[in-house]
Protein backbone atom coordinates (compact mmCIF):
# COMPACT_ATOMS: atom_id res chain seq x y z
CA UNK A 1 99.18 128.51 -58.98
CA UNK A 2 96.13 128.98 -56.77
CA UNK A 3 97.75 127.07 -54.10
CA UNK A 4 101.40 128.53 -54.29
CA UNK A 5 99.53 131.72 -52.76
CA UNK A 6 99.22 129.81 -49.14
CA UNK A 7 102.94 127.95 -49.63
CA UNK A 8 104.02 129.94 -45.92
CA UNK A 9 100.95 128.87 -44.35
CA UNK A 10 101.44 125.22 -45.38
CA UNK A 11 104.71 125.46 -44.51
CA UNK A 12 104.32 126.52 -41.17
CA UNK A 13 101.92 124.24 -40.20
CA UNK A 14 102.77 120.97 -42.57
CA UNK A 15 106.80 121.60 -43.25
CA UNK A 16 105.88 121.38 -46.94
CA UNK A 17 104.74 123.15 -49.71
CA UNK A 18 101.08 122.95 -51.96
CA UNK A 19 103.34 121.35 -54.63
CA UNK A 20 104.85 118.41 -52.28
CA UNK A 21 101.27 118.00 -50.93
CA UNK A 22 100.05 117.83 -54.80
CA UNK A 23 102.61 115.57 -55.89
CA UNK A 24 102.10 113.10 -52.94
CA UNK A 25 98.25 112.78 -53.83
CA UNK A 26 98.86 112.46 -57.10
CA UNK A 27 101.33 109.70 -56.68
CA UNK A 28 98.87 107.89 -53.90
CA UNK A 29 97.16 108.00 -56.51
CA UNK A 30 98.73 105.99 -59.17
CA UNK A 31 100.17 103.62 -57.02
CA UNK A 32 97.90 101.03 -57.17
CA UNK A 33 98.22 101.48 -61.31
CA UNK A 34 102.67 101.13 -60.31
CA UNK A 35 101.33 97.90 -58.30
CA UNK A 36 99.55 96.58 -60.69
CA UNK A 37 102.80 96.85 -63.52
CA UNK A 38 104.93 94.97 -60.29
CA UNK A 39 101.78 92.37 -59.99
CA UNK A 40 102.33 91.82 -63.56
CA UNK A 41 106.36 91.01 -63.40
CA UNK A 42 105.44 88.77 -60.38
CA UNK A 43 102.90 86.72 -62.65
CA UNK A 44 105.34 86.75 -65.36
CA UNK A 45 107.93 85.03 -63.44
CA UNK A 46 105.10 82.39 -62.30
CA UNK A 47 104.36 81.49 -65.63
CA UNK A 48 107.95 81.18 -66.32
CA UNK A 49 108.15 78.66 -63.34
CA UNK A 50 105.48 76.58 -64.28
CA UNK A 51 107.03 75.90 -67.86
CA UNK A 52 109.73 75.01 -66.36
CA UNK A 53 108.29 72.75 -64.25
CA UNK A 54 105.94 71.19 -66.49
CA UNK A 55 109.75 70.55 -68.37
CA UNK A 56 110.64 68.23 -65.47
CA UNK A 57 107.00 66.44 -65.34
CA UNK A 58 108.34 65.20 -69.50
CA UNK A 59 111.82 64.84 -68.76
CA UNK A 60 111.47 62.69 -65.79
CA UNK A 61 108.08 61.20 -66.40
CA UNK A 62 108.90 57.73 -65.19
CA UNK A 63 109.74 58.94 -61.71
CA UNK A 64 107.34 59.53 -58.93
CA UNK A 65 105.83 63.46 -58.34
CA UNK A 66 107.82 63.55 -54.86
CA UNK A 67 110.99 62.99 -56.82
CA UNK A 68 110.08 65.21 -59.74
CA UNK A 69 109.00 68.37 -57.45
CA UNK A 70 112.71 67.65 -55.37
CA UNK A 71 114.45 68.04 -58.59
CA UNK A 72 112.60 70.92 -59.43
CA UNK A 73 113.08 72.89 -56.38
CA UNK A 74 116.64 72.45 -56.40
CA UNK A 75 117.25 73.52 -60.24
CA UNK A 76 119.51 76.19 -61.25
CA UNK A 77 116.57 77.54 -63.12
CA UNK A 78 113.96 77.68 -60.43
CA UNK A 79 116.55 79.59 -58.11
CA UNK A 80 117.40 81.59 -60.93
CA UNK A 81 113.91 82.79 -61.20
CA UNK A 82 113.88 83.64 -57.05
CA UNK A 83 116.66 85.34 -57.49
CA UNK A 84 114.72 87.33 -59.85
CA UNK A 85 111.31 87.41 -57.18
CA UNK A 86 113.89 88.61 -54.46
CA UNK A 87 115.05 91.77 -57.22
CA UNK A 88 112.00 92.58 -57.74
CA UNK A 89 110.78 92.86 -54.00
CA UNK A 90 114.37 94.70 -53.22
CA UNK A 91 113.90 97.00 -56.29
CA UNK A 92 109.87 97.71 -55.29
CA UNK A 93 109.46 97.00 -51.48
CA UNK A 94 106.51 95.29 -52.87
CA UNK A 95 105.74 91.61 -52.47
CA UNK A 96 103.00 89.47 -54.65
CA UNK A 97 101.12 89.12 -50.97
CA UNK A 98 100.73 92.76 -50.89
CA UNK A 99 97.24 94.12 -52.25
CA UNK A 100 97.27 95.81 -55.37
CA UNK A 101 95.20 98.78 -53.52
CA UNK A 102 97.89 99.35 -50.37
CA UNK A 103 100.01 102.37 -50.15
CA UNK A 104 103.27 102.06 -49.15
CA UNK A 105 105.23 104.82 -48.54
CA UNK A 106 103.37 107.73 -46.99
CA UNK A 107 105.34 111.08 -47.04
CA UNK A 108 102.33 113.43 -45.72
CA UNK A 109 102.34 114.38 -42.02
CA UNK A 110 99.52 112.30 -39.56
CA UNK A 111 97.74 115.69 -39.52
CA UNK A 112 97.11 115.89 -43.40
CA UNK A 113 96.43 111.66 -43.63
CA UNK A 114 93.60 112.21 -41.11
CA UNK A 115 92.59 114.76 -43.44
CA UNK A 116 92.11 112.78 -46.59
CA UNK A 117 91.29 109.40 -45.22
CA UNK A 118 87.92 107.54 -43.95
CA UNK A 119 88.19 104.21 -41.75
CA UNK A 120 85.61 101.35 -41.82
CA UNK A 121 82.24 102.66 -40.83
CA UNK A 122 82.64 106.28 -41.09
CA UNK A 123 80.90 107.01 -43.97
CA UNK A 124 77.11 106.01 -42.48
CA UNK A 125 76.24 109.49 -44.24
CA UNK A 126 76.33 106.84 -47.56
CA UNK A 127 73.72 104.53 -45.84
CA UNK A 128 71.47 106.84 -43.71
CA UNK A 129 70.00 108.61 -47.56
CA UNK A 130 66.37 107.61 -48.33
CA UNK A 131 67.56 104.56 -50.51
CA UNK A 132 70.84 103.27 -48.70
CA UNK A 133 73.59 103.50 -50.53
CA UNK A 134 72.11 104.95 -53.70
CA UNK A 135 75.08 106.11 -55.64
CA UNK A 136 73.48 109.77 -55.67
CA UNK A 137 73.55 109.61 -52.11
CA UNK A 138 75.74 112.43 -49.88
CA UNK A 139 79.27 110.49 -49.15
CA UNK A 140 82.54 111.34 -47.80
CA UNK A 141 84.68 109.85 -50.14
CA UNK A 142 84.90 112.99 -51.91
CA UNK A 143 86.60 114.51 -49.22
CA UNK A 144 88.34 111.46 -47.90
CA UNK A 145 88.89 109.33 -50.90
CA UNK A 146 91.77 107.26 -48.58
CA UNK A 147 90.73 104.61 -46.57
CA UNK A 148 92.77 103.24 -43.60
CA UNK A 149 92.65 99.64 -42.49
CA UNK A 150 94.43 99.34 -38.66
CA UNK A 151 97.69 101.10 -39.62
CA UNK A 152 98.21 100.41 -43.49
CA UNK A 153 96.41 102.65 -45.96
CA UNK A 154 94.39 102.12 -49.47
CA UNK A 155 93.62 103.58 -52.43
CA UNK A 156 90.69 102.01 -53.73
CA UNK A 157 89.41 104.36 -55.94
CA UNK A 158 92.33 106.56 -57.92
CA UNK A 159 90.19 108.88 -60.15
CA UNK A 160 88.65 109.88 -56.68
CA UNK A 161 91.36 112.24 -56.11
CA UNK A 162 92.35 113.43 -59.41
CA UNK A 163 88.59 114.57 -59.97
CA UNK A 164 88.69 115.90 -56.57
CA UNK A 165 92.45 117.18 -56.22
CA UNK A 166 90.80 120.87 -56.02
CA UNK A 167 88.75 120.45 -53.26
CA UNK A 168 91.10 118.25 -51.26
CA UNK A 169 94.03 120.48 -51.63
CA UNK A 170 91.52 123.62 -50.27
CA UNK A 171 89.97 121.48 -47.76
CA UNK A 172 93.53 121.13 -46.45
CA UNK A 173 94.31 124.90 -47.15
CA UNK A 174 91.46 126.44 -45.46
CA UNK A 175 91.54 124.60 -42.40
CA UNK A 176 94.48 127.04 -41.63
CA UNK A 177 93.02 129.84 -42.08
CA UNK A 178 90.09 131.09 -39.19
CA UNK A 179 86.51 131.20 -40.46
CA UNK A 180 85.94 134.73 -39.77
CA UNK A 181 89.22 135.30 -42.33
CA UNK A 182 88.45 133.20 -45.05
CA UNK A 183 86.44 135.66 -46.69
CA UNK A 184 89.31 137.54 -46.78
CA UNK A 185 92.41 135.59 -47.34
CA UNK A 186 91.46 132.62 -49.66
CA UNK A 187 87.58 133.23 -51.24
CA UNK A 188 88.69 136.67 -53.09
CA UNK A 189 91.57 135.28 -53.90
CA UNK A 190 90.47 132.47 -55.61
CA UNK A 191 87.48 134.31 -56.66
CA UNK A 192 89.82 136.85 -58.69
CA UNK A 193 91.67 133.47 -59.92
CA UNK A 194 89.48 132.01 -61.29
CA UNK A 195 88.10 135.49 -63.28
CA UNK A 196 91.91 136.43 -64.54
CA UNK A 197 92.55 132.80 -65.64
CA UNK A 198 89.33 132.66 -67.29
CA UNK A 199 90.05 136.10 -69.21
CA UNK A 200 93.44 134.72 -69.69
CA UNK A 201 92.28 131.50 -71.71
CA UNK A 202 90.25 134.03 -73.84
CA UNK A 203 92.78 135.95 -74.97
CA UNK A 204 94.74 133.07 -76.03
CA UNK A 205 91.98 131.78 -78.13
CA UNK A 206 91.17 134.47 -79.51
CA UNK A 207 94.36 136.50 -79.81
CA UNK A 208 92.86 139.39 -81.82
CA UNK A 209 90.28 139.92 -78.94
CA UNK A 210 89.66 143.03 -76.52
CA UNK A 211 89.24 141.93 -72.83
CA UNK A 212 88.18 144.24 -70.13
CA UNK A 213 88.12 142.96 -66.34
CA UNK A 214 85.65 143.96 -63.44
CA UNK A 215 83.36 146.72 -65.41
CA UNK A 216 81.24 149.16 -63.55
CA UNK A 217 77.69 150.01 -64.68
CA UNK A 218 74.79 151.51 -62.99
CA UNK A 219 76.03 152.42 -59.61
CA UNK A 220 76.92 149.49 -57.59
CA UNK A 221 76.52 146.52 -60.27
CA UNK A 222 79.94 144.80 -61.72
CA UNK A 223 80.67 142.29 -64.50
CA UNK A 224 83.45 140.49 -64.05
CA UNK A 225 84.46 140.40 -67.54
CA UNK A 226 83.33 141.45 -71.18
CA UNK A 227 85.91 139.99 -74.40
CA UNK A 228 84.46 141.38 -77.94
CA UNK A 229 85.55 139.45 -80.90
CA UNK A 230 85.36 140.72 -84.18
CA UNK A 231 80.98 140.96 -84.09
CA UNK A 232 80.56 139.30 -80.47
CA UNK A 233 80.60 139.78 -76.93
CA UNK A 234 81.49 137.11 -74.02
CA UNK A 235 79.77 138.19 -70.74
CA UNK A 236 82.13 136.29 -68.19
CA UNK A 237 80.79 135.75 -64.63
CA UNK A 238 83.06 134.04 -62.61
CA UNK A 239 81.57 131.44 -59.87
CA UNK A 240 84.62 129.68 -57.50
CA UNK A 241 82.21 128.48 -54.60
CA UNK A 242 81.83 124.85 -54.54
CA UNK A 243 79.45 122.78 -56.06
CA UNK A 244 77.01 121.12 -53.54
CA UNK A 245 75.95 117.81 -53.87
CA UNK A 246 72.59 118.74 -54.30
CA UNK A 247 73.81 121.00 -57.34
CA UNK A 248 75.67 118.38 -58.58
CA UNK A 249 72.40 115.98 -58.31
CA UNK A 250 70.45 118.45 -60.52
CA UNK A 251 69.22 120.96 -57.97
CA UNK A 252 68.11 123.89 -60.32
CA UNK A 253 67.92 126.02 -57.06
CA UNK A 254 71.61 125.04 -56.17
């Protein structure tokens, strides 16, 4: 909902919308969880193969290996079972070579994959912390949870962007928008987002409640909401900047 607000600006830079961007990182996503169910099919048939095979080995026991593994390999069952490997390649475009991590169709413009992805080497902000590469330590990944590999791209690390799908998608959306503007056209907004979905969520869990929005007191102070339920009162302050690392490290002054 937050995003649909910038769907012209995306548009006219990217030729898509905040929900085709969404969708696509989502689905990056998962796809090495989709290989993985393909891998699995692939090993299936293997297995299959191998019974088959060690069939033969009883069958024609008396014969030499060189005559058993001709036999084999020109059995109605073993071509069967390609004909099978070839379906699922058609069916998939995957092939049990692939890695489990690749990404295979990419649907997002070059301008929005530079965006989102790191190649080998960038992230020396990972190495260069007091203890190289501490987990704690600052990292791009967040950011640029993609990484590309010559001209083929991974996903090595899926709940990377769905704990993170926030700050890629307005990473991507700011960038449009000039610095001196931002103020403006995307922190209020999402600032006043975040404060009427908040008072929203209230007043659906506690339908018989009173909600009031952006109270005045004093002379220049504001609360951004107060919701009084039967004997209590909710003080809402609504904070939409980012967490820093440092914050998220345990910073109390963050």
């Amino acid at each position: 909902e937050l995003y649909m607000k910038y769907d012209d600006l995306l548009f006219k830079s990217y030729r898509v919308n905040s929900t085709f961007i969404i969708d696509e990182l989502v689905r990056m996503a998962n796809e090495p969880l989709s290989n993985t169910d393909i891998y699995m099919e692939y090993i299936n048939i293997t297995k299959k193969s191998h019974e088959i095979f060690k069939k033969f080995c009883e069958v024609e026991e008396s014969k030499n290996t060189v005559d058993i593994l001709a036999k084999y390999q020109d059995s109605y069952e073993l071509k069967e079972l390609q004909k099978q490997i070839k379906g699922i390649y058609n069916r998939t475009g995957y092939s049990f070579n692939d890695s489990l991590f690749k990404i295979k169709n990419i649907n997002l413009s070059n301008v929005i994959m530079e965006q989102i992805t790191c190649t080998v080497g960038d992230n020396i902000i990972f190495e260069s912390g007091d203890i190289k590469y501490l987990p704690t330590n600052h990292s791009i990944i967040y950011d640029k949870p993609l990484l590309k590999i010559d001209d083929d791209y991974y996903c090595f690390n899926s709940p990377l962007i769905f704990y993170n799908l926030h700050m890629i998608m307005e990473n991507i959306t700011i960038r449009l928008i000039p610095e001196k503007k931002r103020t403006k056209i995307y922190n209020s907004k999402k600032g006043d987002y975040l404060e009427d979905k908040s008072l929203e969520y209230f007043q659906k869990l506690l339908p018989t409640s009173k909600v009031y929005k952006n109270l005045k007191y004093n002379q220049d102070d504001e609360v951004d909401g107060i919701v009084i339920y039967d004997n209590n009162i909710f003080i809402v302050e609504a904070k939409s900047n980012k967490f820093t690392l440092d914050a998220k490290k345990g910073s109390l002054s963050r």
